[in-house]
Protein backbone atom coordinates (compact mmCIF):
# COMPACT_ATOMS: atom_id res chain seq x y z
CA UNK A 1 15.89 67.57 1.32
CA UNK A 2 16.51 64.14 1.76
CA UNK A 3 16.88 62.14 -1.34
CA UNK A 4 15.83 58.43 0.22
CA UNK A 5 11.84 60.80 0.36
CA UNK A 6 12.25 61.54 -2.68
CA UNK A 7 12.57 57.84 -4.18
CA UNK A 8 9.98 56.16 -6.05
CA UNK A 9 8.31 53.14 -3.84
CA UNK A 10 8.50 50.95 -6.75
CA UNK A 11 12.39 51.31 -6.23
CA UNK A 12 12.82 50.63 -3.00
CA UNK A 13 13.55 47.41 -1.71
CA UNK A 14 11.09 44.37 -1.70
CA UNK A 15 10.80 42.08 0.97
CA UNK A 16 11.25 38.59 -0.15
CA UNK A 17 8.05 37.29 0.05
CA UNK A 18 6.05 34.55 -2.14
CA UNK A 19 3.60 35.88 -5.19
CA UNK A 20 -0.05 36.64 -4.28
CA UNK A 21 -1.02 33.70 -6.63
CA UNK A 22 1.78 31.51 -4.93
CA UNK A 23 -0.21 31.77 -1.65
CA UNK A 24 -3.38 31.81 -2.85
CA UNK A 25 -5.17 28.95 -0.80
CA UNK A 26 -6.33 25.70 -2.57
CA UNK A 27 -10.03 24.36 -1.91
CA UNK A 28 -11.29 21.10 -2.93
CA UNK A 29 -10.91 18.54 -5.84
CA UNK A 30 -11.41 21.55 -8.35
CA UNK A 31 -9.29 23.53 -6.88
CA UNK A 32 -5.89 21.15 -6.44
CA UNK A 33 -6.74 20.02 -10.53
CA UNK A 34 -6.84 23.52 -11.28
CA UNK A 35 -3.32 24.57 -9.24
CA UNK A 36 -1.62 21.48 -10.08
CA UNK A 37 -1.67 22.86 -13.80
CA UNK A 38 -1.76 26.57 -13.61
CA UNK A 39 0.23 27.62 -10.48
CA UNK A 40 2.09 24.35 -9.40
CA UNK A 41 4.49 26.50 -7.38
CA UNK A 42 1.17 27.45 -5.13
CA UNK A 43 1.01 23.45 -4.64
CA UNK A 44 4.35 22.90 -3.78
CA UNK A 45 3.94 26.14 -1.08
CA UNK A 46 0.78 24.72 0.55
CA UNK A 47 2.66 21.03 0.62
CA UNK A 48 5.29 23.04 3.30
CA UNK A 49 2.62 24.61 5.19
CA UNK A 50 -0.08 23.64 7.87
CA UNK A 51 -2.60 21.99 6.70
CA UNK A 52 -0.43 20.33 4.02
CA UNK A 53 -2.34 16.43 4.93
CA UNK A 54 -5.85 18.02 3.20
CA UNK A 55 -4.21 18.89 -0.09
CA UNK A 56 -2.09 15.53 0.01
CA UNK A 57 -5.33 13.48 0.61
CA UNK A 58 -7.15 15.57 -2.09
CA UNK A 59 -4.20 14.34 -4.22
CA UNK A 60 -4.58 10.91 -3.39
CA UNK A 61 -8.35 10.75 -4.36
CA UNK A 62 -7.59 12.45 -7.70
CA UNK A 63 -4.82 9.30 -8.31
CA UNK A 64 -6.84 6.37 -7.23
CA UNK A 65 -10.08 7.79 -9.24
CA UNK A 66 -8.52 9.81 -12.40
CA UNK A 67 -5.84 6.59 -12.92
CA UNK A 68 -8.84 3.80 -12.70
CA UNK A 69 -10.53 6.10 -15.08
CA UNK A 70 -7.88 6.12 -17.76
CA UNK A 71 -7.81 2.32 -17.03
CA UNK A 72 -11.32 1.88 -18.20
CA UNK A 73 -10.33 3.39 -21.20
CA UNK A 74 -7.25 0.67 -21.64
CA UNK A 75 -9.60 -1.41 -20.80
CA UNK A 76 -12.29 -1.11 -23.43
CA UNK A 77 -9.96 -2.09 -25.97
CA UNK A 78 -10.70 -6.13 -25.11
CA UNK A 79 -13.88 -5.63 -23.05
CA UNK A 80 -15.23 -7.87 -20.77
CA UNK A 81 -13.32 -8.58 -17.10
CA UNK A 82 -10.99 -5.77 -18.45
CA UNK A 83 -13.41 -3.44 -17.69
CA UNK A 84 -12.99 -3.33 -13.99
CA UNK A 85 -9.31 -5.30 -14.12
CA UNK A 86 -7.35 -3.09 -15.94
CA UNK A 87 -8.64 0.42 -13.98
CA UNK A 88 -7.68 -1.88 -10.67
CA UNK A 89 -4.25 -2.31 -12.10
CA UNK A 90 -3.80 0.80 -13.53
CA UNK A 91 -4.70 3.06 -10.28
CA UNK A 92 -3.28 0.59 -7.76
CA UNK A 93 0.16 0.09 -10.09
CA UNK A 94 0.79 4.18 -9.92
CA UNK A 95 0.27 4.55 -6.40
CA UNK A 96 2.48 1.31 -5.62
CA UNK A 97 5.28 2.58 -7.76
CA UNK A 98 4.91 5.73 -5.98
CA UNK A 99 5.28 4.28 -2.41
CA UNK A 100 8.07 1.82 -3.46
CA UNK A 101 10.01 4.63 -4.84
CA UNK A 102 9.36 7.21 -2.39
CA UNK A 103 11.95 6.04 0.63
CA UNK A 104 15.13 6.02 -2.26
CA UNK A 105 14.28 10.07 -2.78
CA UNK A 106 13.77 10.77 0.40
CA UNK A 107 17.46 9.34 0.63
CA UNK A 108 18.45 11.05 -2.17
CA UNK A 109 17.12 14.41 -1.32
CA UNK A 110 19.01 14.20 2.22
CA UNK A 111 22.00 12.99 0.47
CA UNK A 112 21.90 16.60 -2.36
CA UNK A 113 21.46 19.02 0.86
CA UNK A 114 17.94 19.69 0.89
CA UNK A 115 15.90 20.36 4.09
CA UNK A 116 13.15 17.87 3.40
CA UNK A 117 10.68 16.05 5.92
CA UNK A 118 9.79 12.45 4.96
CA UNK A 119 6.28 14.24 4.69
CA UNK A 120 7.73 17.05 2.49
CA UNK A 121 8.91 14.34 -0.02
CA UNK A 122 5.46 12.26 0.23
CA UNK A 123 3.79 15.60 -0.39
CA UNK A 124 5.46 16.17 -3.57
CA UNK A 125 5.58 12.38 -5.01
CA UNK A 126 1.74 12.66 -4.73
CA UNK A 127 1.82 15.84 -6.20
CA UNK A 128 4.16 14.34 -9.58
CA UNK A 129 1.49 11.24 -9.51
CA UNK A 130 -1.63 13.53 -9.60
CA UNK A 131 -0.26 15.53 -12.53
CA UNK A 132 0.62 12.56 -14.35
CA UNK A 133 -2.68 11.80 -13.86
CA UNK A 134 -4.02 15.03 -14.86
CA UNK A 135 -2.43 14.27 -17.97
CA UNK A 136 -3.04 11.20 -19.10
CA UNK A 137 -7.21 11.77 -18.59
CA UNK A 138 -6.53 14.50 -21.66
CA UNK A 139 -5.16 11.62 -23.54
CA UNK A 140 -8.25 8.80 -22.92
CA UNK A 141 -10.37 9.99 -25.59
CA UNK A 142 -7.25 10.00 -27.90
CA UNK A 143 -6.63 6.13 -26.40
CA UNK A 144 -10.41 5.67 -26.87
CA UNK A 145 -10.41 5.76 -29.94
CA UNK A 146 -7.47 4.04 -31.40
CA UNK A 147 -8.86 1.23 -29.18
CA UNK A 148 -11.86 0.71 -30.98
CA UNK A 149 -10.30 1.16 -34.33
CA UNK A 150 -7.31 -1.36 -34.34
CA UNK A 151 -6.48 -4.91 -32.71
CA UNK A 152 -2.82 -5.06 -32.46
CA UNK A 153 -2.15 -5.43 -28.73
CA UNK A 154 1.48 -4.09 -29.54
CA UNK A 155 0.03 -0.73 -31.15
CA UNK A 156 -2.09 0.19 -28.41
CA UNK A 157 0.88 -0.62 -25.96
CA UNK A 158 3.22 1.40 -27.66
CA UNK A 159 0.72 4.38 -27.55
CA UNK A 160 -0.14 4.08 -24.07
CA UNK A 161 3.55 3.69 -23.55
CA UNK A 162 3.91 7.08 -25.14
CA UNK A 163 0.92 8.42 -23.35
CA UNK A 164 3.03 7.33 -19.94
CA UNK A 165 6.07 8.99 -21.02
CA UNK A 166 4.47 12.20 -21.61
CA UNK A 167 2.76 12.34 -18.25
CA UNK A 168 6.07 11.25 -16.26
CA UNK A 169 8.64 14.23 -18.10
CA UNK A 170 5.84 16.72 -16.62
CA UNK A 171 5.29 14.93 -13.69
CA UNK A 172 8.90 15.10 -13.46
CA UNK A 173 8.89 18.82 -13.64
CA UNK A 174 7.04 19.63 -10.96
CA UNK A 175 9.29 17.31 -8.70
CA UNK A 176 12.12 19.17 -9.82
CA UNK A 177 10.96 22.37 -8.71
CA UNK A 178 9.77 20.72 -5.10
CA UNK A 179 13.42 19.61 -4.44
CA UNK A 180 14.88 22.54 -5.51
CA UNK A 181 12.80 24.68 -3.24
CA UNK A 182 13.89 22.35 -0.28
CA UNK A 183 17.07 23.35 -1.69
CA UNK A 184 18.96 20.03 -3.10
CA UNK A 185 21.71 20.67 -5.02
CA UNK A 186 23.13 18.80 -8.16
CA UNK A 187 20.68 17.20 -11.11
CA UNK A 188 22.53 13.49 -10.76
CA UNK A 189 21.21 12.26 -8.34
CA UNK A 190 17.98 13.43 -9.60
CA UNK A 191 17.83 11.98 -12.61
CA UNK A 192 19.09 9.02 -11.56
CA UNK A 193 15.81 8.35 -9.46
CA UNK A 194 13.73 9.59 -12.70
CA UNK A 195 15.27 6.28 -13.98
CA UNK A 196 14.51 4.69 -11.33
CA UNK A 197 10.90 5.44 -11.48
CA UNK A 198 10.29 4.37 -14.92
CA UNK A 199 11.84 1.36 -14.91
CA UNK A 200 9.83 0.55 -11.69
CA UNK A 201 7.02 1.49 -13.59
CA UNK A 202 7.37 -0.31 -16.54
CA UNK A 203 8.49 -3.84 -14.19
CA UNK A 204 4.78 -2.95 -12.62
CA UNK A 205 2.80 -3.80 -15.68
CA UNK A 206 4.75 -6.32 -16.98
CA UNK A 207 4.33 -7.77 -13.25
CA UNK A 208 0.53 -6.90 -13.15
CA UNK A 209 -0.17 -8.00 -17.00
CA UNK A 210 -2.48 -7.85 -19.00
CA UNK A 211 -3.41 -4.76 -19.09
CA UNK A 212 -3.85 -4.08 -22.75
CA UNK A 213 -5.31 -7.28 -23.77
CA UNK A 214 -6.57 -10.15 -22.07
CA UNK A 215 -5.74 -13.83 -20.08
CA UNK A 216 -6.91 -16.34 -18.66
CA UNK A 217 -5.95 -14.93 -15.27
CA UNK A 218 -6.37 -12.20 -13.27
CA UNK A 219 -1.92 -11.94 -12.91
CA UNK A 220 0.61 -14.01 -14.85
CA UNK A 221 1.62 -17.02 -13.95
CA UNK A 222 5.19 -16.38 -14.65
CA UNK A 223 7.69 -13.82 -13.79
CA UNK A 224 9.36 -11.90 -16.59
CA UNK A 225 11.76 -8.92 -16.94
CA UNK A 226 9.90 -6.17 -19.14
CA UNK A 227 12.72 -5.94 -22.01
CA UNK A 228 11.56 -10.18 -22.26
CA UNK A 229 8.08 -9.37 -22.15
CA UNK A 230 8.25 -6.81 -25.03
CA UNK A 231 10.39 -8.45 -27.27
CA UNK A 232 8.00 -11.96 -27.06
CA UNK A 233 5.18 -9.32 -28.43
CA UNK A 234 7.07 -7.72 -30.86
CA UNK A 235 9.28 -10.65 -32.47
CA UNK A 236 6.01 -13.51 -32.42
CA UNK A 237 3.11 -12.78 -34.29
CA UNK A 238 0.86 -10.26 -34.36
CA UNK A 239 -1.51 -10.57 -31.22
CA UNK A 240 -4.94 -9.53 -31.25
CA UNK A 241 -7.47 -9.25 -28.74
C-alpha cells in the first residue's frame, strides 16, 4: 500500500495562502473601524488589492471627521471660537503631517528593498492616521473631563501630548507590519521616519497654535520652534484659559 494514502490531510502540505479572516472583505465606515482594530493584517491585504481607493477614501473620512471630533473635545476646554477652531486644526494638522511626510517613506521604503507603489505607501499612511484616530476618540471623554475640571493650559497639553503619543506607537505598529509585508528590510531607516513624524507633528501645533487655549488670532503671529514654545509655558507663569 502506498504510505503518501495513508497520511493524514492535516499533514500534508499547505499551500501558502492568506487566513480566511485576512481576506475577509471590508464594507463601509463600520466595517474599516472594526478591521483597523481587530484584523489590521485584513486592512493592509485589501490596501494591495483592487479596489484598494474605496477602503483608502473610507479611511480618509474616518480622519477628517473622528480627528475634528477629538478637536471639539480640546476645544471645550476654553469654549467659544475654539469650538469650531481647534477641530479645524486638529483634523487638517493630521492629514497635513501625513501628506508632508508621506514622499520621505516612500523614499525610504524603496531605499530598505521593499516592492511598494507610491499608492501602496499612501494606502498604509492613511491606514496609521485612521488608527491613531481610532484611538484617540477612546481617549475624549478621558480629555473631556480633565478639561472641565482644571485651567492650567500646560496640564491639559501635557495630557493630550500623552494622548498623541499613545495613538502614534500603535499607529506605528500597523505601519510596521505594511512595510514589512512589501518586504523592506532593516528597522533604521524605519524608525528614523517615526522621528520624523513626530517631530513634524509636534512643529504642526506649535505652527497652528492655540489649540489648547485661546488668542487673539486665528494662527500666531510669530514663528517658533516647539522646544521654545514649551519651555515659554512651562518656565512663565501658570496660564489659564
Amino acid at each position: 500500500m502506498n504510505s503518501s494514502s495513508t497520511t493524514p490531510p492535516a499533514l500534508l502540505p499547505q499551500a501558502d495562502t492568506p487566513e480566511p479572516d485576512v481576506m475577509a472583505p471590508i464594507r463601509g465606515l463600520g466595517g474599516t473601524i472594526e478591521a483597523l482594530l481587530r484584523r489590521p493584517q485584513g486592512v493592509l491585504h485589501h490596501l494591495h488589492e483592487p479596489g484598494a481607493a474605496r477602503i483608502i477614501g473610507v479611511m480618509f473620512v474616518l480622519v477628517l471627521f473622528g480627528a475634528a471630533a477629538y478637536g471639539f473635545v480640546v476645544g471645550t476646554f476654553s469654549g467659544g471660537t475654539q469650538l469650531w477652531a481647534a477641530p479645524l486644526k486638529v483634523a487638517l494638522g493630521l492629514l497635513l503631517c501625513s501628506v508632508i511626510c508621506l514622499p520621505s517613506l516612500y523614499v525610504f521604503a524603496c531605499l530598505t528593498g521593499a516592492t511598494a507603489r507610491f499608492g501602496d505607501v499612501a494606502g498604509m499612511v492613511m491606514g496609521m492616521a485612521a488608527l491613531m484616530v481610532l484611538l484617540l476618540i477612546s481617549f475624549a471623554p478621558v480629555a473631556w473631563v480633565f478639561s472641565q475640571s482644571t485651567e492650567s493650559i500646560t496640564a491639559m497639553g501635557t495630557l493630550h501630548l500623552v494622548f498623541w503619543l499613545i495613538a502614534t506607537y500603535f499607529g506605528a505598529r500597523f505601519l510596521y507590519r505594511g512595510m514589512s509585508r512589501l518586504g523592506a528590510r532593516g528597522e533604521g531607516a524605519f524608525y528614523f521616519w517615526i522621528c520624523l513624524f513626530v517631530v513634524v507633528a509636534l512643529q504642526m501645533t506649535t505652527a497652528l497654535r492655540p489649540i489648547v487655549g485661546s488668542a487673539d488670532t486665528f494662527l500666531p503671529a510669530e514663528k517658533k520652534f516647539f522646544l521654545q514654545h514649551w519651555r515659554e509655558h512651562v518656565d512663565g507663569p501658570v496660564a489659564t484659559r
